[in-house]
PDB file of N, CA and C in Angstrom:
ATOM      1  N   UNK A   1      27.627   7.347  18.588  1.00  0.00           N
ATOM      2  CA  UNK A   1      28.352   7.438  19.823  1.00  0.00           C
ATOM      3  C   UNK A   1      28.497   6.030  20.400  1.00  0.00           C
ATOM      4  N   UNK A   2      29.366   5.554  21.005  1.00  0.00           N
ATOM      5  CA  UNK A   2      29.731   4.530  21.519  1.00  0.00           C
ATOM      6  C   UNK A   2      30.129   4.628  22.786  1.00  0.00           C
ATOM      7  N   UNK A   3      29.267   4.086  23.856  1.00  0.00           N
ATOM      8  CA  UNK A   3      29.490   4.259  25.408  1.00  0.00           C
ATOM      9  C   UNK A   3      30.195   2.860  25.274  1.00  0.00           C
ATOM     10  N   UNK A   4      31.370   2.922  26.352  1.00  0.00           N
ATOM     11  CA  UNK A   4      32.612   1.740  26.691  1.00  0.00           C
ATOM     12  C   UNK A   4      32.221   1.705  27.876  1.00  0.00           C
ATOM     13  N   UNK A   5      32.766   0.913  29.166  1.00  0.00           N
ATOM     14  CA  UNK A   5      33.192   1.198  30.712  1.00  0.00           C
ATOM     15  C   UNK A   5      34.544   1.100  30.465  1.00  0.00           C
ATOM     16  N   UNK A   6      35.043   2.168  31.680  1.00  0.00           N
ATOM     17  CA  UNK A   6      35.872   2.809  32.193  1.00  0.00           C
ATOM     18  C   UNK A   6      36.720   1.377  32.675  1.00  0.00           C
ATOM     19  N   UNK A   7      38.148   1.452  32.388  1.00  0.00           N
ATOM     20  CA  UNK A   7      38.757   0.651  33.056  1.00  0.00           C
ATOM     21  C   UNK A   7      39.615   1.215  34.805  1.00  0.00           C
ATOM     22  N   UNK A   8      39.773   0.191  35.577  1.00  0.00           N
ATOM     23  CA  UNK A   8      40.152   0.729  36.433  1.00  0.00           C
ATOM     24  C   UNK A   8      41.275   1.536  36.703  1.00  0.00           C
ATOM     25  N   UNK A   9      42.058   1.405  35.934  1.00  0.00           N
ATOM     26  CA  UNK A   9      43.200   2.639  35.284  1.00  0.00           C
ATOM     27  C   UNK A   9      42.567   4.136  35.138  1.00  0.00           C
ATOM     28  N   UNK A  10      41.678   4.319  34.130  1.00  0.00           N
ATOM     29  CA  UNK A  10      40.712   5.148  33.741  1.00  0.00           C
ATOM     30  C   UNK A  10      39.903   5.909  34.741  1.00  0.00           C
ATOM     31  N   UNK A  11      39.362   4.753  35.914  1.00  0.00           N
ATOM     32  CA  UNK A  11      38.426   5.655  36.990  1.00  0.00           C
ATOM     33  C   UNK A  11      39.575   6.340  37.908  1.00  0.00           C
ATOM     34  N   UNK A  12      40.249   5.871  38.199  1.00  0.00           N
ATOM     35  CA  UNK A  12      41.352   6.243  39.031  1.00  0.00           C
ATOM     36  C   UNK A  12      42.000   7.367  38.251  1.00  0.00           C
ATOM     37  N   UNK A  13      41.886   7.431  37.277  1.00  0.00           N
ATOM     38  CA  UNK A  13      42.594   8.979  37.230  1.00  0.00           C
ATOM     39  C   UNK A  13      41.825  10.249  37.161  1.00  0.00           C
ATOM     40  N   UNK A  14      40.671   9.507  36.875  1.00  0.00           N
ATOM     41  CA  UNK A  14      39.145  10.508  36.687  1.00  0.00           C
ATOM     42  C   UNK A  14      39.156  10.993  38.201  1.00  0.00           C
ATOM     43  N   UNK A  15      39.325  10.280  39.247  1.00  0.00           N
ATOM     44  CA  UNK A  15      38.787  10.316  40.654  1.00  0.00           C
ATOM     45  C   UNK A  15      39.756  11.377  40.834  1.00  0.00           C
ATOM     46  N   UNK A  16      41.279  10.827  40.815  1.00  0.00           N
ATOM     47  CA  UNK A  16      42.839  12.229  40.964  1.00  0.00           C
ATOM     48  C   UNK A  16      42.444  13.693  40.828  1.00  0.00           C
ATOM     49  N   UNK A  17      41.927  13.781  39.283  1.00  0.00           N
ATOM     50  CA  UNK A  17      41.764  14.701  38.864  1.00  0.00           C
ATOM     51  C   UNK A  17      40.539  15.458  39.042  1.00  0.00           C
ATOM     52  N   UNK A  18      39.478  15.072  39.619  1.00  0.00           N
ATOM     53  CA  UNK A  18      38.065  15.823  40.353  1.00  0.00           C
ATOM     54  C   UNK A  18      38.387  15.863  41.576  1.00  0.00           C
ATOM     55  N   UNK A  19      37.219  17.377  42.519  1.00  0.00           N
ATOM     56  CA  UNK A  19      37.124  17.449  43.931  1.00  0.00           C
ATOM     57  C   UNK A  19      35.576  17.405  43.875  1.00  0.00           C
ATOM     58  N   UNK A  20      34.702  17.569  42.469  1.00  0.00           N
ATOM     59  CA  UNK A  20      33.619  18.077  42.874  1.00  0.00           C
ATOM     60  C   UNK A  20      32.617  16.434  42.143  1.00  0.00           C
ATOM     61  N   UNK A  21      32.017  15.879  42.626  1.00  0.00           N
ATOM     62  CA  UNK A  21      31.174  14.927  42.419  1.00  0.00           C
ATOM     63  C   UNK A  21      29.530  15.130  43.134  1.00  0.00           C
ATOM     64  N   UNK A  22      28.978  14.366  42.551  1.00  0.00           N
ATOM     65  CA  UNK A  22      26.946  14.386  43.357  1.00  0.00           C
ATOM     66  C   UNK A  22      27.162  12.745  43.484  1.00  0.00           C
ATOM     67  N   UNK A  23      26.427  13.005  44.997  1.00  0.00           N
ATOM     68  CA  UNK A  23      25.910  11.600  45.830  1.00  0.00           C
ATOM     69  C   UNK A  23      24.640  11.498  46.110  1.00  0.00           C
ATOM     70  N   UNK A  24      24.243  10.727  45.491  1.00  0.00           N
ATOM     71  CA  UNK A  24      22.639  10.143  45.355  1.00  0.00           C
ATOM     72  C   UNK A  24      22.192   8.766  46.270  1.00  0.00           C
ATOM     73  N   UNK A  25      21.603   9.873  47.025  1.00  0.00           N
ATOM     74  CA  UNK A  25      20.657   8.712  48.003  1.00  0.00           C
ATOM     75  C   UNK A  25      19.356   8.363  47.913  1.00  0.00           C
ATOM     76  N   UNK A  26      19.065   7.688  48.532  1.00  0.00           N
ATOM     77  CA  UNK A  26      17.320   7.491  48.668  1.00  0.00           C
ATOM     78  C   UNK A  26      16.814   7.014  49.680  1.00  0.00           C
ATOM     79  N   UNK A  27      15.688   7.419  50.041  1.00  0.00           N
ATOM     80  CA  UNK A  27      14.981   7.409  51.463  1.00  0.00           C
ATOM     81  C   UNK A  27      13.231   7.063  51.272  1.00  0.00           C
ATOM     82  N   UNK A  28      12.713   5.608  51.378  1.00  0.00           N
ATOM     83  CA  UNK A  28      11.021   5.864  51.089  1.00  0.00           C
ATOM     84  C   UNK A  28      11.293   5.570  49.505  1.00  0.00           C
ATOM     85  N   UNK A  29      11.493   5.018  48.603  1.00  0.00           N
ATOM     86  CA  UNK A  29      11.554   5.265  47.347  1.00  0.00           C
ATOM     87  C   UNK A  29      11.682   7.022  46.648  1.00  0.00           C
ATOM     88  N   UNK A  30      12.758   7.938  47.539  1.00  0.00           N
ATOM     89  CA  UNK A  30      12.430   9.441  47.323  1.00  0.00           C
ATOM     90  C   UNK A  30      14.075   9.535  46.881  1.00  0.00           C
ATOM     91  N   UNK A  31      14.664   9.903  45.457  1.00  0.00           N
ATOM     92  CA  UNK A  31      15.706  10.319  45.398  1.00  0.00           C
ATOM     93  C   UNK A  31      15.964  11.177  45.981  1.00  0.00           C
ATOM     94  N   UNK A  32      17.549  11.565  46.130  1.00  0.00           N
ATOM     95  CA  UNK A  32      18.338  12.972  46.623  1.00  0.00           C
ATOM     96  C   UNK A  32      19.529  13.234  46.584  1.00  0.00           C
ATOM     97  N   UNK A  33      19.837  14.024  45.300  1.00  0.00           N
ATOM     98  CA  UNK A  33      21.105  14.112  44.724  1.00  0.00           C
ATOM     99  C   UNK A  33      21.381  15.820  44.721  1.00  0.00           C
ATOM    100  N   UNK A  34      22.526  15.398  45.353  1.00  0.00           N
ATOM    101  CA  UNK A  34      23.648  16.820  45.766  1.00  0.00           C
ATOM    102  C   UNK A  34      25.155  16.616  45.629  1.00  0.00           C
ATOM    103  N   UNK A  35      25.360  17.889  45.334  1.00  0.00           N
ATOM    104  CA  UNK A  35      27.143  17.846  44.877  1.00  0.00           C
ATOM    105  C   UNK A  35      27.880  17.783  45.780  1.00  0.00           C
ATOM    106  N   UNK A  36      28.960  17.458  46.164  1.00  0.00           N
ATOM    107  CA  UNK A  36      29.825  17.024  47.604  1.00  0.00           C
ATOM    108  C   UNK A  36      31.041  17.071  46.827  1.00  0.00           C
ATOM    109  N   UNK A  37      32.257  17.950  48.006  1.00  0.00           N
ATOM    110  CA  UNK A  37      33.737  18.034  47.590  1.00  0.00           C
ATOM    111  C   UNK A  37      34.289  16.726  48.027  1.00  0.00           C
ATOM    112  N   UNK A  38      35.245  15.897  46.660  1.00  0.00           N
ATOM    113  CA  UNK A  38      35.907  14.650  47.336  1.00  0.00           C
ATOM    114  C   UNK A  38      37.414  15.101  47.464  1.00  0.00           C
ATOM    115  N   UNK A  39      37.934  13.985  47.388  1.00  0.00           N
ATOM    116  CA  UNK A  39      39.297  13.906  47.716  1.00  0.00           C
ATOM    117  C   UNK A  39      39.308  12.669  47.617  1.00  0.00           C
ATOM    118  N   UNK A  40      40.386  12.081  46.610  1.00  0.00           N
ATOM    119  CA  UNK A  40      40.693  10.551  46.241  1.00  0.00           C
ATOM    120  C   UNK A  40      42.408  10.190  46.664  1.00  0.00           C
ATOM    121  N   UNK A  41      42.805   9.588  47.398  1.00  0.00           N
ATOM    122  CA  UNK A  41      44.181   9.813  48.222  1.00  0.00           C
ATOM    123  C   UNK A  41      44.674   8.305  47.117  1.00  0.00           C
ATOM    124  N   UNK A  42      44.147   7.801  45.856  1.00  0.00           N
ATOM    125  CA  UNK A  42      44.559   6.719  45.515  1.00  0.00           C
ATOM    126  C   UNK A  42      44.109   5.479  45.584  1.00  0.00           C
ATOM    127  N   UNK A  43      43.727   5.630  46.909  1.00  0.00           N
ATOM    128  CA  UNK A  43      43.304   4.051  47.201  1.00  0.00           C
ATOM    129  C   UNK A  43      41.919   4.355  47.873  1.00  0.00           C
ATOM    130  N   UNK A  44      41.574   5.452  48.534  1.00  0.00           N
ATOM    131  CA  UNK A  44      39.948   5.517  49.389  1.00  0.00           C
ATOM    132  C   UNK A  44      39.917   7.246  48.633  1.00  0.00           C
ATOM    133  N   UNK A  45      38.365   6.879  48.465  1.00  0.00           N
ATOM    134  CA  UNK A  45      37.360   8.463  48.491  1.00  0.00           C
ATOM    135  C   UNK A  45      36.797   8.858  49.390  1.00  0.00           C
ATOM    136  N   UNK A  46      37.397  10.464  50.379  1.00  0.00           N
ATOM    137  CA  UNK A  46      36.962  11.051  50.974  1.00  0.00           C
ATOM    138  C   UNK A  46      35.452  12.104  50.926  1.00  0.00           C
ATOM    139  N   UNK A  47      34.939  12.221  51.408  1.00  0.00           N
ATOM    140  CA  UNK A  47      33.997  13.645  51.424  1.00  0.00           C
ATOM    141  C   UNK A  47      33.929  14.047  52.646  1.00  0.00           C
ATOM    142  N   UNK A  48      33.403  15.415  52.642  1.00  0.00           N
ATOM    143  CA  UNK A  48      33.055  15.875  53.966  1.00  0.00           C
ATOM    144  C   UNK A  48      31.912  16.641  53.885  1.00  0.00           C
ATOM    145  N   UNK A  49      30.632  16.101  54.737  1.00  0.00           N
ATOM    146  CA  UNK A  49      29.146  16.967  54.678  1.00  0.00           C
ATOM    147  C   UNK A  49      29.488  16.979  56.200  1.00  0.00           C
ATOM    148  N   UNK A  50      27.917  17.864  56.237  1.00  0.00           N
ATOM    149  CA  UNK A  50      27.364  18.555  57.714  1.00  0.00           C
ATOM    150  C   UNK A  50      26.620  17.566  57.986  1.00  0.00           C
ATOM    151  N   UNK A  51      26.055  17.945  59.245  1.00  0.00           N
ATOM    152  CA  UNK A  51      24.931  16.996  59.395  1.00  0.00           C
ATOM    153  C   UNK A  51      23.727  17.761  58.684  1.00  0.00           C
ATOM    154  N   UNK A  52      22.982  17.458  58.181  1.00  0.00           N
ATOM    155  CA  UNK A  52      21.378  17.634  57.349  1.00  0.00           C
ATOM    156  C   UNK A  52      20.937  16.494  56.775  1.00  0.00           C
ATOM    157  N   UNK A  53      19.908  16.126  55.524  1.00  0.00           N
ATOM    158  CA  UNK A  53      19.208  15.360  55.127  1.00  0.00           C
ATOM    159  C   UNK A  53      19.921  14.599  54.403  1.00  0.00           C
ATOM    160  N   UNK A  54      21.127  14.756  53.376  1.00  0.00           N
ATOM    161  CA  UNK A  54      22.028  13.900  53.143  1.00  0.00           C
ATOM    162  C   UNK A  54      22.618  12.555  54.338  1.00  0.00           C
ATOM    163  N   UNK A  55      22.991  13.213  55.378  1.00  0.00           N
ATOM    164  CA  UNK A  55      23.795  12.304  56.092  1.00  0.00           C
ATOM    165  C   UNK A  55      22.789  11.649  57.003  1.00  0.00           C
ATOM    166  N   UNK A  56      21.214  11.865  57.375  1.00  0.00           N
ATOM    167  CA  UNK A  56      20.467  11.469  57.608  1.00  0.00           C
ATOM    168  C   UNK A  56      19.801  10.366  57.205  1.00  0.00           C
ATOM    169  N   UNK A  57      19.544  10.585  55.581  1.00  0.00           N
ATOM    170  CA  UNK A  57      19.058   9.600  54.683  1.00  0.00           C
ATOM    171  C   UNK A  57      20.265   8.164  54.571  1.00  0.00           C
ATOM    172  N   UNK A  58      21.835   8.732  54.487  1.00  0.00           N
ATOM    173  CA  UNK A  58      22.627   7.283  54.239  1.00  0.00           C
ATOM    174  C   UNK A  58      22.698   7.130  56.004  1.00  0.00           C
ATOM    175  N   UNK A  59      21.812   7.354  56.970  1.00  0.00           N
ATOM    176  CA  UNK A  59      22.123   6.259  58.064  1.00  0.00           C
ATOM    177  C   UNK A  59      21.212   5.441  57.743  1.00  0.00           C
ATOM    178  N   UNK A  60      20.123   6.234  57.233  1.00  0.00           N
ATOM    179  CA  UNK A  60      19.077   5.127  57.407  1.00  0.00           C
ATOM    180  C   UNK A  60      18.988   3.859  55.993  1.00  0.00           C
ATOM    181  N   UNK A  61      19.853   4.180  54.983  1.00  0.00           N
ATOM    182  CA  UNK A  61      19.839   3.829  53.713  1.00  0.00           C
ATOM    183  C   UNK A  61      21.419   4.196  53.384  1.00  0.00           C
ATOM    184  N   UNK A  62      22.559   3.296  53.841  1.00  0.00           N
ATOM    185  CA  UNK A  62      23.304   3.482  53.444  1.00  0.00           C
ATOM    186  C   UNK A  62      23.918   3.060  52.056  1.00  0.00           C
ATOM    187  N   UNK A  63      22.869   2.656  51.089  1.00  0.00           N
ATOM    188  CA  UNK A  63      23.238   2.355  49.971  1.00  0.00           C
ATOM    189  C   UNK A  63      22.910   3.559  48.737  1.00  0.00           C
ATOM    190  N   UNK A  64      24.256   3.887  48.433  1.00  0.00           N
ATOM    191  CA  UNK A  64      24.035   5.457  47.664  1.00  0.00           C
ATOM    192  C   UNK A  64      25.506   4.846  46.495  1.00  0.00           C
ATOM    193  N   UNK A  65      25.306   6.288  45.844  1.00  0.00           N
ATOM    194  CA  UNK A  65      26.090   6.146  44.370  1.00  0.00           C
ATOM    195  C   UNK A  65      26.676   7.542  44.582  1.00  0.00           C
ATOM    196  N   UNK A  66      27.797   7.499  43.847  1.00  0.00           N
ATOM    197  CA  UNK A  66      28.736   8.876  43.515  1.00  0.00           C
ATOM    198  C   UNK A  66      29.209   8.891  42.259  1.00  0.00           C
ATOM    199  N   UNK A  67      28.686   9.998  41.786  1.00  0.00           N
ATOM    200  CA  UNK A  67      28.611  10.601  40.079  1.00  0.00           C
ATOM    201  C   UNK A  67      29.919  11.546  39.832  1.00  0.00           C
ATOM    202  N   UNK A  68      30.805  11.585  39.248  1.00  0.00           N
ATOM    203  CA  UNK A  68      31.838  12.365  38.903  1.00  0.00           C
ATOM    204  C   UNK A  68      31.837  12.613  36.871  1.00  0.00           C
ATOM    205  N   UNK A  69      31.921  13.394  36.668  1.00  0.00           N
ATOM    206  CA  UNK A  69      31.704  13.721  35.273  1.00  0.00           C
ATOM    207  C   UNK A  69      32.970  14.312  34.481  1.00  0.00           C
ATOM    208  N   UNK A  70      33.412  14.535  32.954  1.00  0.00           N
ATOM    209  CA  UNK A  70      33.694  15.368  32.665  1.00  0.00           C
ATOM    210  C   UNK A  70      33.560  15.912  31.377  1.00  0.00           C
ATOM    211  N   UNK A  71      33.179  16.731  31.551  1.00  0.00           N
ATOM    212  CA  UNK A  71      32.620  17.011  29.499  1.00  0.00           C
ATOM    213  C   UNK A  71      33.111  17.940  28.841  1.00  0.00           C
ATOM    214  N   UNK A  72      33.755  17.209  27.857  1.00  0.00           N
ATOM    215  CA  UNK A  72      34.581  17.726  26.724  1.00  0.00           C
ATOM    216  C   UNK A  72      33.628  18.934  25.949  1.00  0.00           C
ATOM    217  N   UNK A  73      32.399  17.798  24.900  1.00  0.00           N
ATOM    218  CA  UNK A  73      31.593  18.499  24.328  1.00  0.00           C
ATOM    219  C   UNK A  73      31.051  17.730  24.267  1.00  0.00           C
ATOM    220  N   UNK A  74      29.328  18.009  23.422  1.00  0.00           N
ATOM    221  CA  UNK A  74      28.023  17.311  23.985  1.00  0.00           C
ATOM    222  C   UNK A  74      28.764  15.326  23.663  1.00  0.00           C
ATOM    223  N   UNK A  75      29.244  15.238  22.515  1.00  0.00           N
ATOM    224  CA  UNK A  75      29.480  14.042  22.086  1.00  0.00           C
ATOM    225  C   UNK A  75      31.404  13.652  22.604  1.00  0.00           C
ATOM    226  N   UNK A  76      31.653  14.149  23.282  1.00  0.00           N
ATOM    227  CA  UNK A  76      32.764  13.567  24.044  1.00  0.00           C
ATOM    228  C   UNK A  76      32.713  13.832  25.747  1.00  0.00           C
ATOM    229  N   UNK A  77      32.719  13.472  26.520  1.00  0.00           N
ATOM    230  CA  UNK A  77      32.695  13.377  28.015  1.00  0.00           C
ATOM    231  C   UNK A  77      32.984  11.625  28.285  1.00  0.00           C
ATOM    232  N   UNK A  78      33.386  12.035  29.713  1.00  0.00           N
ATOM    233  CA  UNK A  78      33.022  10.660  30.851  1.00  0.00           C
ATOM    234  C   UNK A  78      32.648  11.058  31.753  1.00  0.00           C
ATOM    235  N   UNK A  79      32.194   9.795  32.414  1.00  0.00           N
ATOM    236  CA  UNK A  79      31.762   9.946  33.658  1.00  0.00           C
ATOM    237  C   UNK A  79      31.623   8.422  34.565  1.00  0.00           C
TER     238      UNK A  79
END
């Protein structure tokens, strides 16, 4: 198997074509990863949470990651 990176052509159409991605935060050295609906308008990625422990943790730690996937079969996907 041969992992590449994604060119920016590539993420951008990955982003078009998903609503459903996981955003991983951390708080204290404590991961916390949950799935969140996006919306990619092209140029910015939307989400929309509630208030709870997600939106709690990125005030206090606004440095987080967003995972979008898609899998073909075990030996073909991106993400």
């Amino acid at each position: 198997m041969v992992i590449e990176e994604m060119t920016d052509r590539e993420c951008r159409a990955m982003l078009s074509g998903r609503n459903r991605a996981r955003l991983a935060c951390a708080l204290s050295n404590q991961p916390y990863i949950v799935p969140i609906n996006v919306e990619f308008d092209g140029a910015f990625l939307y989400g929309f949470a509630t208030l709870g422990q997600k939106i709690e943790w990125m005030r206090q730690n606004p440095l987080v990651c967003l995972e979008i996937d898609e899998l073909t079969t075990d030996r073909q996907w991106a993400s």
